[in-house]
C-alpha atoms as a PDB file:
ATOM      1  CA  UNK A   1      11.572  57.976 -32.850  1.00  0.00           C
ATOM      2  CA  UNK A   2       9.707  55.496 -31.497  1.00  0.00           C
ATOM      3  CA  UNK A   3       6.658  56.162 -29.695  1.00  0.00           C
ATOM      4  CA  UNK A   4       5.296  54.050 -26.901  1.00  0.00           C
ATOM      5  CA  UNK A   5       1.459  53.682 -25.676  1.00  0.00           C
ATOM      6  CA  UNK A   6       0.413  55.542 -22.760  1.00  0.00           C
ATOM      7  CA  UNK A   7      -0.274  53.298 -20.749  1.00  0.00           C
ATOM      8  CA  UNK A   8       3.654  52.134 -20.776  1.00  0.00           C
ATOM      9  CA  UNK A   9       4.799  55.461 -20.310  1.00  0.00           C
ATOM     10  CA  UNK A  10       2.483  55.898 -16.628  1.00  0.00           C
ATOM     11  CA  UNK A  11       5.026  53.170 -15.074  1.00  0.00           C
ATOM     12  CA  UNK A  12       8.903  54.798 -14.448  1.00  0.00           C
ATOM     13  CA  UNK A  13      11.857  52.384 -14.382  1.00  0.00           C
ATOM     14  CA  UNK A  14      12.061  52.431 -11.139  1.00  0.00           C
ATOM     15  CA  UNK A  15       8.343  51.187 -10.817  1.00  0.00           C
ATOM     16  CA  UNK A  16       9.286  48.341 -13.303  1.00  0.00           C
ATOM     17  CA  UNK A  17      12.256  46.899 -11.325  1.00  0.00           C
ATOM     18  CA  UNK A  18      11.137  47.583  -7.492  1.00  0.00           C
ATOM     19  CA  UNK A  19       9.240  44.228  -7.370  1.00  0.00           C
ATOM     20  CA  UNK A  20      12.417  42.165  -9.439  1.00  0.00           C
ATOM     21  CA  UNK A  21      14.625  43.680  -6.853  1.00  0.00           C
ATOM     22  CA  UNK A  22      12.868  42.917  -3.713  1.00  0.00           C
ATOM     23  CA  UNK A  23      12.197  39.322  -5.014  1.00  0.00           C
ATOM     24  CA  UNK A  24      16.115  38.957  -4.888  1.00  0.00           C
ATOM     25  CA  UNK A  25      16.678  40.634  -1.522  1.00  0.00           C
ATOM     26  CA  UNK A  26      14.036  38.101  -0.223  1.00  0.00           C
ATOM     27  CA  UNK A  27      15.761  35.074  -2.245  1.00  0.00           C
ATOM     28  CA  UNK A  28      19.433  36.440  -0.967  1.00  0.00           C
ATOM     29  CA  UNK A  29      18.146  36.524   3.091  1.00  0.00           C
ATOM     30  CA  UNK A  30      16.748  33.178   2.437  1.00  0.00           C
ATOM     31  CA  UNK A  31      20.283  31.528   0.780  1.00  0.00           C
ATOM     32  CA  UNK A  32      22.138  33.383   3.248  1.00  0.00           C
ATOM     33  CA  UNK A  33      20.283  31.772   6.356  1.00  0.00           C
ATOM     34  CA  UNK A  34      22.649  29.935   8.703  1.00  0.00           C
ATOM     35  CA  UNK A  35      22.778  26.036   7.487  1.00  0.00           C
ATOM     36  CA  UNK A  36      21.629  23.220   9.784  1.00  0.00           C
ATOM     37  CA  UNK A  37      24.423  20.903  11.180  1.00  0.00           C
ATOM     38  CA  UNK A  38      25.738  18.632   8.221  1.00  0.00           C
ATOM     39  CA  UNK A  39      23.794  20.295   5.779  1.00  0.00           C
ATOM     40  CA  UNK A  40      25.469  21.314   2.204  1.00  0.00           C
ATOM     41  CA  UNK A  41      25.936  24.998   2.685  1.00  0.00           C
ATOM     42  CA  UNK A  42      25.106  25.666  -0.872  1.00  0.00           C
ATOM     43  CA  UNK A  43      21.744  24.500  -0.501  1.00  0.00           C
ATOM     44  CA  UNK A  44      19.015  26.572  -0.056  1.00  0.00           C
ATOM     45  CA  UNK A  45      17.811  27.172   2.898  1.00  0.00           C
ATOM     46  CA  UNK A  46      14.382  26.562   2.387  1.00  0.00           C
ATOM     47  CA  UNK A  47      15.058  22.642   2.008  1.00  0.00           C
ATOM     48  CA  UNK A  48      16.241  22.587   5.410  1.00  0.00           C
ATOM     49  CA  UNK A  49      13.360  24.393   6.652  1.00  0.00           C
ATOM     50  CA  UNK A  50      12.181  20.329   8.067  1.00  0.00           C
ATOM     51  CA  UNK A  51      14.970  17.515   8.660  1.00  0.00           C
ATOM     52  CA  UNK A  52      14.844  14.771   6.045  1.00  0.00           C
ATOM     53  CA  UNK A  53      14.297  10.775   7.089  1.00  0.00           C
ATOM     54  CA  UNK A  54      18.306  10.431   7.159  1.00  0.00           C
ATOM     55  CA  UNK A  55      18.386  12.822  10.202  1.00  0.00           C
ATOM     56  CA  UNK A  56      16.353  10.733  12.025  1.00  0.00           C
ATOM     57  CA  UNK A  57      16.568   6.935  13.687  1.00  0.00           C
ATOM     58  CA  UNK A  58      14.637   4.937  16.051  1.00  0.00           C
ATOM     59  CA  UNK A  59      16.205   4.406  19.222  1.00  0.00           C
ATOM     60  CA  UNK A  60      16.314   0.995  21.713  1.00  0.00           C
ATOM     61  CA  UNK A  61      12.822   2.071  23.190  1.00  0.00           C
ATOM     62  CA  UNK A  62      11.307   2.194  20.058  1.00  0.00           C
ATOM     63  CA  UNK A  63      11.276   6.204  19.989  1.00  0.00           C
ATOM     64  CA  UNK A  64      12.501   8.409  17.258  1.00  0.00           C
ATOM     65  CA  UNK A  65      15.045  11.270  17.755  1.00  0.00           C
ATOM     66  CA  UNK A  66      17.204  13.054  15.531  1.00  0.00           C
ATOM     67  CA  UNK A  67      20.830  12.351  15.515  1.00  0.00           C
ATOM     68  CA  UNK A  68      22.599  13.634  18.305  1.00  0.00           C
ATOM     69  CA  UNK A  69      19.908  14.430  20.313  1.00  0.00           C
ATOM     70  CA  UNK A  70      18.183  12.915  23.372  1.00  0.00           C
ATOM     71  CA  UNK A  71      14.978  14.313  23.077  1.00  0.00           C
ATOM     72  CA  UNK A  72      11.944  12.271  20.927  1.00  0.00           C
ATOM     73  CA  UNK A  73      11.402  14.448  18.303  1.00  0.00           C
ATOM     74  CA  UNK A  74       7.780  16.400  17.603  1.00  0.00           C
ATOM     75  CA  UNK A  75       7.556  17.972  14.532  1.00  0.00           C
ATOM     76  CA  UNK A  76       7.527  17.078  10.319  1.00  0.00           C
ATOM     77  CA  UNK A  77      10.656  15.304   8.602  1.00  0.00           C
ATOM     78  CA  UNK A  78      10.501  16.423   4.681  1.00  0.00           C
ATOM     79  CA  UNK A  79      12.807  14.810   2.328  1.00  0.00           C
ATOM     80  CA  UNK A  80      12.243  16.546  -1.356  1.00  0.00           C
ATOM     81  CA  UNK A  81      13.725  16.087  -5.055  1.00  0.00           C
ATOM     82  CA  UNK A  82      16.517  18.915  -6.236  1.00  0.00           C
ATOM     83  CA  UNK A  83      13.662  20.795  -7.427  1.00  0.00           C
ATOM     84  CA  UNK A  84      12.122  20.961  -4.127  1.00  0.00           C
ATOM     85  CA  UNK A  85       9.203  18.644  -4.888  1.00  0.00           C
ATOM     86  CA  UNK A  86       8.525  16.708  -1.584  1.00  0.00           C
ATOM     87  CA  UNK A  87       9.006  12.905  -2.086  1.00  0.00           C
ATOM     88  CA  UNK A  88       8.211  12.050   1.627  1.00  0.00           C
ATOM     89  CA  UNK A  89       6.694  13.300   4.741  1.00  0.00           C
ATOM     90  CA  UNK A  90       5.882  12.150   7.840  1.00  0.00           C
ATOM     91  CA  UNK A  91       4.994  13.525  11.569  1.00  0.00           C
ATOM     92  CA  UNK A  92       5.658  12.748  14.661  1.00  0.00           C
ATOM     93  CA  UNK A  93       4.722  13.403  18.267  1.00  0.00           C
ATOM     94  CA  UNK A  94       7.134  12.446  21.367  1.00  0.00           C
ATOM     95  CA  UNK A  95       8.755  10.500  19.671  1.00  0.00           C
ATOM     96  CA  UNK A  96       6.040   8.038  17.199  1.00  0.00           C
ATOM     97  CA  UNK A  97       4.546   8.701  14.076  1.00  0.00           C
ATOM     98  CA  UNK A  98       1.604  10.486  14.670  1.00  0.00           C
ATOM     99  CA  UNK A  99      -0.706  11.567  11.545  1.00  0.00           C
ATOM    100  CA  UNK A 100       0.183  11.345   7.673  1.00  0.00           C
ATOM    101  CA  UNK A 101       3.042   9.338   6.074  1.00  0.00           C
ATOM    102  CA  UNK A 102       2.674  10.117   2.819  1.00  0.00           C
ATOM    103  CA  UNK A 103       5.049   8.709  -0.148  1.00  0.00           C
ATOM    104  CA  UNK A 104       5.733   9.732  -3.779  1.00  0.00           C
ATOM    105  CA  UNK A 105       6.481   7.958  -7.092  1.00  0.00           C
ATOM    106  CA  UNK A 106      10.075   9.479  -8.468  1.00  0.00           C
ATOM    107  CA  UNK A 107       7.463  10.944 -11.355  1.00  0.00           C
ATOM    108  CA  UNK A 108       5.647  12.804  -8.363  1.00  0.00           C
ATOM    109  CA  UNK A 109       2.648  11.008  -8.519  1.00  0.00           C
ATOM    110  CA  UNK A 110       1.218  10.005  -4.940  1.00  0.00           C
ATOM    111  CA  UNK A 111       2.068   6.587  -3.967  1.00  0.00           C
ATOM    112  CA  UNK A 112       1.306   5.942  -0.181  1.00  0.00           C
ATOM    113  CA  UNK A 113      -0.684   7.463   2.721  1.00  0.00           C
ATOM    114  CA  UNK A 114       0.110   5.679   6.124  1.00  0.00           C
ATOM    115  CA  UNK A 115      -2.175   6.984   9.093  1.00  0.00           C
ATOM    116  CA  UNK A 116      -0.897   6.478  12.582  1.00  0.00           C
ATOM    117  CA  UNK A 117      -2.106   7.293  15.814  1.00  0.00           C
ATOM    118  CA  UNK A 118       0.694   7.674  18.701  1.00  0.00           C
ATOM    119  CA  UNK A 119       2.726   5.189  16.474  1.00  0.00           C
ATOM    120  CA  UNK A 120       0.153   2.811  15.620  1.00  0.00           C
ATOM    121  CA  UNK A 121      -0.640   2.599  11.953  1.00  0.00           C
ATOM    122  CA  UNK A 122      -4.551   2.809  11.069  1.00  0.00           C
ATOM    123  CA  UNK A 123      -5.285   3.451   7.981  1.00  0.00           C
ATOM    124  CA  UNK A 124      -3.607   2.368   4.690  1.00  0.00           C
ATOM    125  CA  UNK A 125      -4.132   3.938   1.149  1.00  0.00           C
ATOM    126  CA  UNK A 126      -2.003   3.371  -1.861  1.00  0.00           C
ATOM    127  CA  UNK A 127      -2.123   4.164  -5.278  1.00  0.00           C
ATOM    128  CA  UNK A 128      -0.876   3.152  -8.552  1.00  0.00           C
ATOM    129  CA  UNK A 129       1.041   5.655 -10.811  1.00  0.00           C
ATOM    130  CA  UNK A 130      -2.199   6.679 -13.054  1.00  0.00           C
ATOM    131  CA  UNK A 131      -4.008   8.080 -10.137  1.00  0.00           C
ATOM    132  CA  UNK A 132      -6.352   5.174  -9.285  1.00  0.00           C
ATOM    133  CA  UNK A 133      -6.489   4.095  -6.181  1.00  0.00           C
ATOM    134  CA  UNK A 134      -5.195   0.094  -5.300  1.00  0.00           C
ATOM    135  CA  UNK A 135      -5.777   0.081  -1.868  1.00  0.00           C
ATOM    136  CA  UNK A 136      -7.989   1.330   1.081  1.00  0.00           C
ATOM    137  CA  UNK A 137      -8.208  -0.542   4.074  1.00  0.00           C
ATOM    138  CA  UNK A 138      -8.477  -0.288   8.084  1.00  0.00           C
ATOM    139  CA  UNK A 139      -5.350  -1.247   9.561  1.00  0.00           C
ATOM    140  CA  UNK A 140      -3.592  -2.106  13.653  1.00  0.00           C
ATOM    141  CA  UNK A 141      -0.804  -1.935  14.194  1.00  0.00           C
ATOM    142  CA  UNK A 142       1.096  -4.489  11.357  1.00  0.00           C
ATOM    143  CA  UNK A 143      -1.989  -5.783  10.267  1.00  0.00           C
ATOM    144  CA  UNK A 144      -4.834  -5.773   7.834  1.00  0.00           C
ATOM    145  CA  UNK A 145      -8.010  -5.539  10.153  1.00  0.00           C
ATOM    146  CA  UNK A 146     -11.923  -4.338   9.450  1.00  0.00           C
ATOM    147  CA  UNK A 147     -12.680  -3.208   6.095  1.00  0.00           C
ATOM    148  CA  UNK A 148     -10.731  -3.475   3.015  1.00  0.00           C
ATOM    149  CA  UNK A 149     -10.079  -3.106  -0.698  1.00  0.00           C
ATOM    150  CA  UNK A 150      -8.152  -3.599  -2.975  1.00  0.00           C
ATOM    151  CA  UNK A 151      -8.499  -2.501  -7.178  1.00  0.00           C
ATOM    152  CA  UNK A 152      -7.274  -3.206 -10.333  1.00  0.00           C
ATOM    153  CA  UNK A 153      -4.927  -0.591 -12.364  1.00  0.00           C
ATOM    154  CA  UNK A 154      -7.592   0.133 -14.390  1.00  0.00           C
ATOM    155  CA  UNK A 155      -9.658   0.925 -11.544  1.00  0.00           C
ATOM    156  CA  UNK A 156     -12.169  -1.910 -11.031  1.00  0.00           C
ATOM    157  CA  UNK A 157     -12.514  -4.039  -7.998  1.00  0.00           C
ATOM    158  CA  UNK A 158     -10.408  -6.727  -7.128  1.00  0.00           C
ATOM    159  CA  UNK A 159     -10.900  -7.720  -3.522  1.00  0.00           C
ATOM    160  CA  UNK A 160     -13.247  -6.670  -1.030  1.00  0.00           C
ATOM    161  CA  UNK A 161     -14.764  -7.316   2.626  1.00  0.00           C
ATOM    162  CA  UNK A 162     -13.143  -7.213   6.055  1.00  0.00           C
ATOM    163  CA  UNK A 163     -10.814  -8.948   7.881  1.00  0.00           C
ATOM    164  CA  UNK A 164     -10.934  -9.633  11.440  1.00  0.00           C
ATOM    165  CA  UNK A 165      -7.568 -10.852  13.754  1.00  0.00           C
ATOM    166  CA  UNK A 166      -5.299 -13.362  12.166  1.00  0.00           C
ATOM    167  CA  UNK A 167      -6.052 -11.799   8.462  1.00  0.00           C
ATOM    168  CA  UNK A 168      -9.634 -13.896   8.744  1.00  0.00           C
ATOM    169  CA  UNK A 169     -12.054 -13.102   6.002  1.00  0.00           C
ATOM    170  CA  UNK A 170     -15.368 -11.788   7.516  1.00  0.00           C
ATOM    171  CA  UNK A 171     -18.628 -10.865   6.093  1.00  0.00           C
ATOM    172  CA  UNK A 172     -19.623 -10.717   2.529  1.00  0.00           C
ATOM    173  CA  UNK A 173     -16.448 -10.903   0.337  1.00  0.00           C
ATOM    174  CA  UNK A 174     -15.777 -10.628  -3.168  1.00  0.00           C
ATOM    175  CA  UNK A 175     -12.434 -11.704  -4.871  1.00  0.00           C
ATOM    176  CA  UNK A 176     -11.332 -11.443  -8.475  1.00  0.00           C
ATOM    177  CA  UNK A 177      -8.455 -13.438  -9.970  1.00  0.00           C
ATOM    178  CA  UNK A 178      -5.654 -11.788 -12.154  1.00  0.00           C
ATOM    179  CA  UNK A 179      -7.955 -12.655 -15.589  1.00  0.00           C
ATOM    180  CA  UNK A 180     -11.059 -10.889 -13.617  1.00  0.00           C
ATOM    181  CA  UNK A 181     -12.657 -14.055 -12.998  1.00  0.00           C
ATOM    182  CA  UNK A 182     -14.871 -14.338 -10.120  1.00  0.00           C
ATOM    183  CA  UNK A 183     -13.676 -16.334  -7.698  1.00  0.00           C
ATOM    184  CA  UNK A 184     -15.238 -15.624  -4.303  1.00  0.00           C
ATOM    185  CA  UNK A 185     -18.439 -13.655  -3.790  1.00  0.00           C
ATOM    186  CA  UNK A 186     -19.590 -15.186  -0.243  1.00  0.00           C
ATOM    187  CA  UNK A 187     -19.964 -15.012   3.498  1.00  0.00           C
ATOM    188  CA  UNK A 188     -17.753 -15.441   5.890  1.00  0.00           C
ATOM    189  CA  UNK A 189     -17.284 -16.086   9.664  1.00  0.00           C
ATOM    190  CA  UNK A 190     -14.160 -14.854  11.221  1.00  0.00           C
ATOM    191  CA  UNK A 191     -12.919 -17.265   8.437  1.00  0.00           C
ATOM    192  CA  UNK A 192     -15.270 -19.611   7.809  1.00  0.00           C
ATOM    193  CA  UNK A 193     -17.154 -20.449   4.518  1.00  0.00           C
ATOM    194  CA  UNK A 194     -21.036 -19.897   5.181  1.00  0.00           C
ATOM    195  CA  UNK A 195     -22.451 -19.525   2.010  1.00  0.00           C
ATOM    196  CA  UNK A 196     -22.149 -17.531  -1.534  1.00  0.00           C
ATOM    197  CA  UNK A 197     -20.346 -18.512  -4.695  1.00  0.00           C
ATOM    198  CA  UNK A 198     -16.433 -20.392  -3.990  1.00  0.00           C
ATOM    199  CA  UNK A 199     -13.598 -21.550  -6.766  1.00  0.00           C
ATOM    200  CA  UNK A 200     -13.763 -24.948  -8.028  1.00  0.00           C
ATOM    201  CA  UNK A 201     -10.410 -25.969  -6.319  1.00  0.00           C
ATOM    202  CA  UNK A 202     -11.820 -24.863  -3.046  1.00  0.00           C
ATOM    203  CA  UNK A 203     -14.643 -27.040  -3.170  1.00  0.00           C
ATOM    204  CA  UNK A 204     -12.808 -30.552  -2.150  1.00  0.00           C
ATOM    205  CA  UNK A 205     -11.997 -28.745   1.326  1.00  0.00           C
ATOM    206  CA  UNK A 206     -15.427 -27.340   1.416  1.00  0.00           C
ATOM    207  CA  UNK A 207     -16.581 -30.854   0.726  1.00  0.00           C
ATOM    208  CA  UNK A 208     -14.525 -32.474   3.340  1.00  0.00           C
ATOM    209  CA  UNK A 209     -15.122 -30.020   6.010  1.00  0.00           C
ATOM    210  CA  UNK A 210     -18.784 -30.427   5.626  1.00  0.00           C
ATOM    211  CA  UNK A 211     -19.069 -26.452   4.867  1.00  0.00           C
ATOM    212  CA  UNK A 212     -20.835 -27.578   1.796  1.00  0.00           C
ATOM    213  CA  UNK A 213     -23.187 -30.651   1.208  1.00  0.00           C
ATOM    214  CA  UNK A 214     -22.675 -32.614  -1.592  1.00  0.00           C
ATOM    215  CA  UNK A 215     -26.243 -31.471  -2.864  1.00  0.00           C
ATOM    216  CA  UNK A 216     -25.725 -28.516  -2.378  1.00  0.00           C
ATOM    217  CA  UNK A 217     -21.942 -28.202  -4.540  1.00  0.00           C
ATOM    218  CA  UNK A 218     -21.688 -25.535  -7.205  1.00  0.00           C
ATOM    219  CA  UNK A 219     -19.404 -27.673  -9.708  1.00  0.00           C
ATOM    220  CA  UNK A 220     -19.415 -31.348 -10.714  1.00  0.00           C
ATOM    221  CA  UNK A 221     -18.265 -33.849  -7.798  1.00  0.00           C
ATOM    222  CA  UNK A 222     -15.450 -35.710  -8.747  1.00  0.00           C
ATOM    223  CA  UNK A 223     -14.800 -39.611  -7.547  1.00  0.00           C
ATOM    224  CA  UNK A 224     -11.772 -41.100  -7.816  1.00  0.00           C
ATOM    225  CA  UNK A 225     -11.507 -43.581 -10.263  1.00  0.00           C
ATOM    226  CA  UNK A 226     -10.902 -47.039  -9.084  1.00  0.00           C
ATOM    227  CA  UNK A 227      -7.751 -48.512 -10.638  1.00  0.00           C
ATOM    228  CA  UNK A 228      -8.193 -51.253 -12.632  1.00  0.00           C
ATOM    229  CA  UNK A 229      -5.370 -53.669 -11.727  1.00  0.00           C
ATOM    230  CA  UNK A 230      -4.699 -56.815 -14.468  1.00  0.00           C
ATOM    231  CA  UNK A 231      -6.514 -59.493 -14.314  1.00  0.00           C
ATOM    232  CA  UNK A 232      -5.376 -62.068 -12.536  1.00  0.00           C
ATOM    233  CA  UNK A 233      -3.733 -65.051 -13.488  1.00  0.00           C
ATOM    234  CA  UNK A 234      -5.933 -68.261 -13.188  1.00  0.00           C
ATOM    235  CA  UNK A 235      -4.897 -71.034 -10.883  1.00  0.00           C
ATOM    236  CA  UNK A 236      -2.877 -73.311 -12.115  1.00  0.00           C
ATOM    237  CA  UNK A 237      -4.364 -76.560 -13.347  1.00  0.00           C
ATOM    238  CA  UNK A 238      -3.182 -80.567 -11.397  1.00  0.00           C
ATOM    239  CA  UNK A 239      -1.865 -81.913 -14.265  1.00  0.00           C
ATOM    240  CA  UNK A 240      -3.657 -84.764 -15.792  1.00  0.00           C
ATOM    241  CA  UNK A 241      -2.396 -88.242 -14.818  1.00  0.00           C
ATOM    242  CA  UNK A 242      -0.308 -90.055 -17.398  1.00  0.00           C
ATOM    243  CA  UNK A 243      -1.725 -93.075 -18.929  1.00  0.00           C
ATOM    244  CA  UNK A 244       0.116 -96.278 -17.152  1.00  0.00           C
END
């Protein structure tokens, strides 16, 4: 016979199986919850607890609604994987986006965070699939404006500074090429050069603009070469009179 310890022998079966068994009942009332319009009834009904982004559309006035409806739509729209890992969210408010838009990578790693304000985007983060970040920057509307940066997949800088309207560079920026070479670490106006370190194949423009003095150039100034046409041909000689 075999003889179990004590301490299994405090808990009866019913004891044991009381939590299994209400888990189910809770699981069953949740499958058996009335689907939403169009939705698979085999689904659970806990993915349809939000609409998902294909239940939605943008209508002539520039508000969104679900389909079918009149009314701008308040509230979350959810769109998750079959394992109900959310892929997408957004909010929205009378109709416009209106806090977080946040996208995933198919692996699940986080992608994109849009902020938005009554429909106006204003903030922009993004990521790249390793976790580091690749982006953080102010944003109006559909543009790039105040400050921004931008990084590497490895996580070191690539570009920052501000911009101000018309994507103008302003303030002290720094800009790495694709190799990691420095290629701008200077001041700027609402998009003009004022000082600081600049590429070699910006300084002709720099030159010729007058932003920089030729003194004052960082790199070799290079004259074009005249052209050295052939020589020319000598005039042609009278010829000498013939004897008579």
């Amino acid at each position: 016979m075999i003889s179990f310890p004590r301490s299994f022998r405090v808990f009866s079966p019913a004891a044991l199986w009381l939590p299994l068994g209400l888990g189910c009942l809770m699981l069953g009332a949740a499958c058996g919850k009335k689907a939403a319009p169009g939705a698979d009834a085999s689904e659970p009904a806990r993915r349809k607890a939000f609409p998902n982004r294909g239940e939605i559309g943008e209508g002539p006035d520039g508000l969104f609604r679900l389909k079918e409806s009149e009314k701008p739509y308040t509230g979350a729209i959810v769109n998750s994987d079959k394992f109900f890992n959310i892929r997408y969210f957004a909010n929205y408010q009378d109709g416009k986006k209106h806090g977080p838009e946040i996208h995933y990578y198919p692996s699940g790693a986080l992608y994109r965070i849009q902020d938005f304000s009554q429909g106006v985007k204003i903030h922009h983060r993004e990521w790249f699939e390793n976790g580091n970040l690749k982006r953080d920057a102010a944003w109006r509307g559909e543009h790039a404006i105040g400050p921004h940066r931008t990084f590497f997949e490895d996580g070191s800088p690539r570009w920052s500074g501000a911009f101000v309207e018309n994507l103008q560079w302003d303030g002290h920026v720094v800009d790495y090429a694709e190799d990691r070479t420095l290629m701008w670490d200077a001041v700027f106006d609402h998009g003009k050069y004022v000082s600081g370190h600049y590429p070699p194949d910006a300084q002709a423009s720099l030159l010729k603009s007058g932003r920089v003095k030729p003194g004052d150039a960082l790199y070799p100034i290079e004259t074009p070469e005249k052209k050295a046409g052939p020589e020319p041909a000598p005039a042609p000689s009278a010829p000498e009179p013939k004897p008579e």
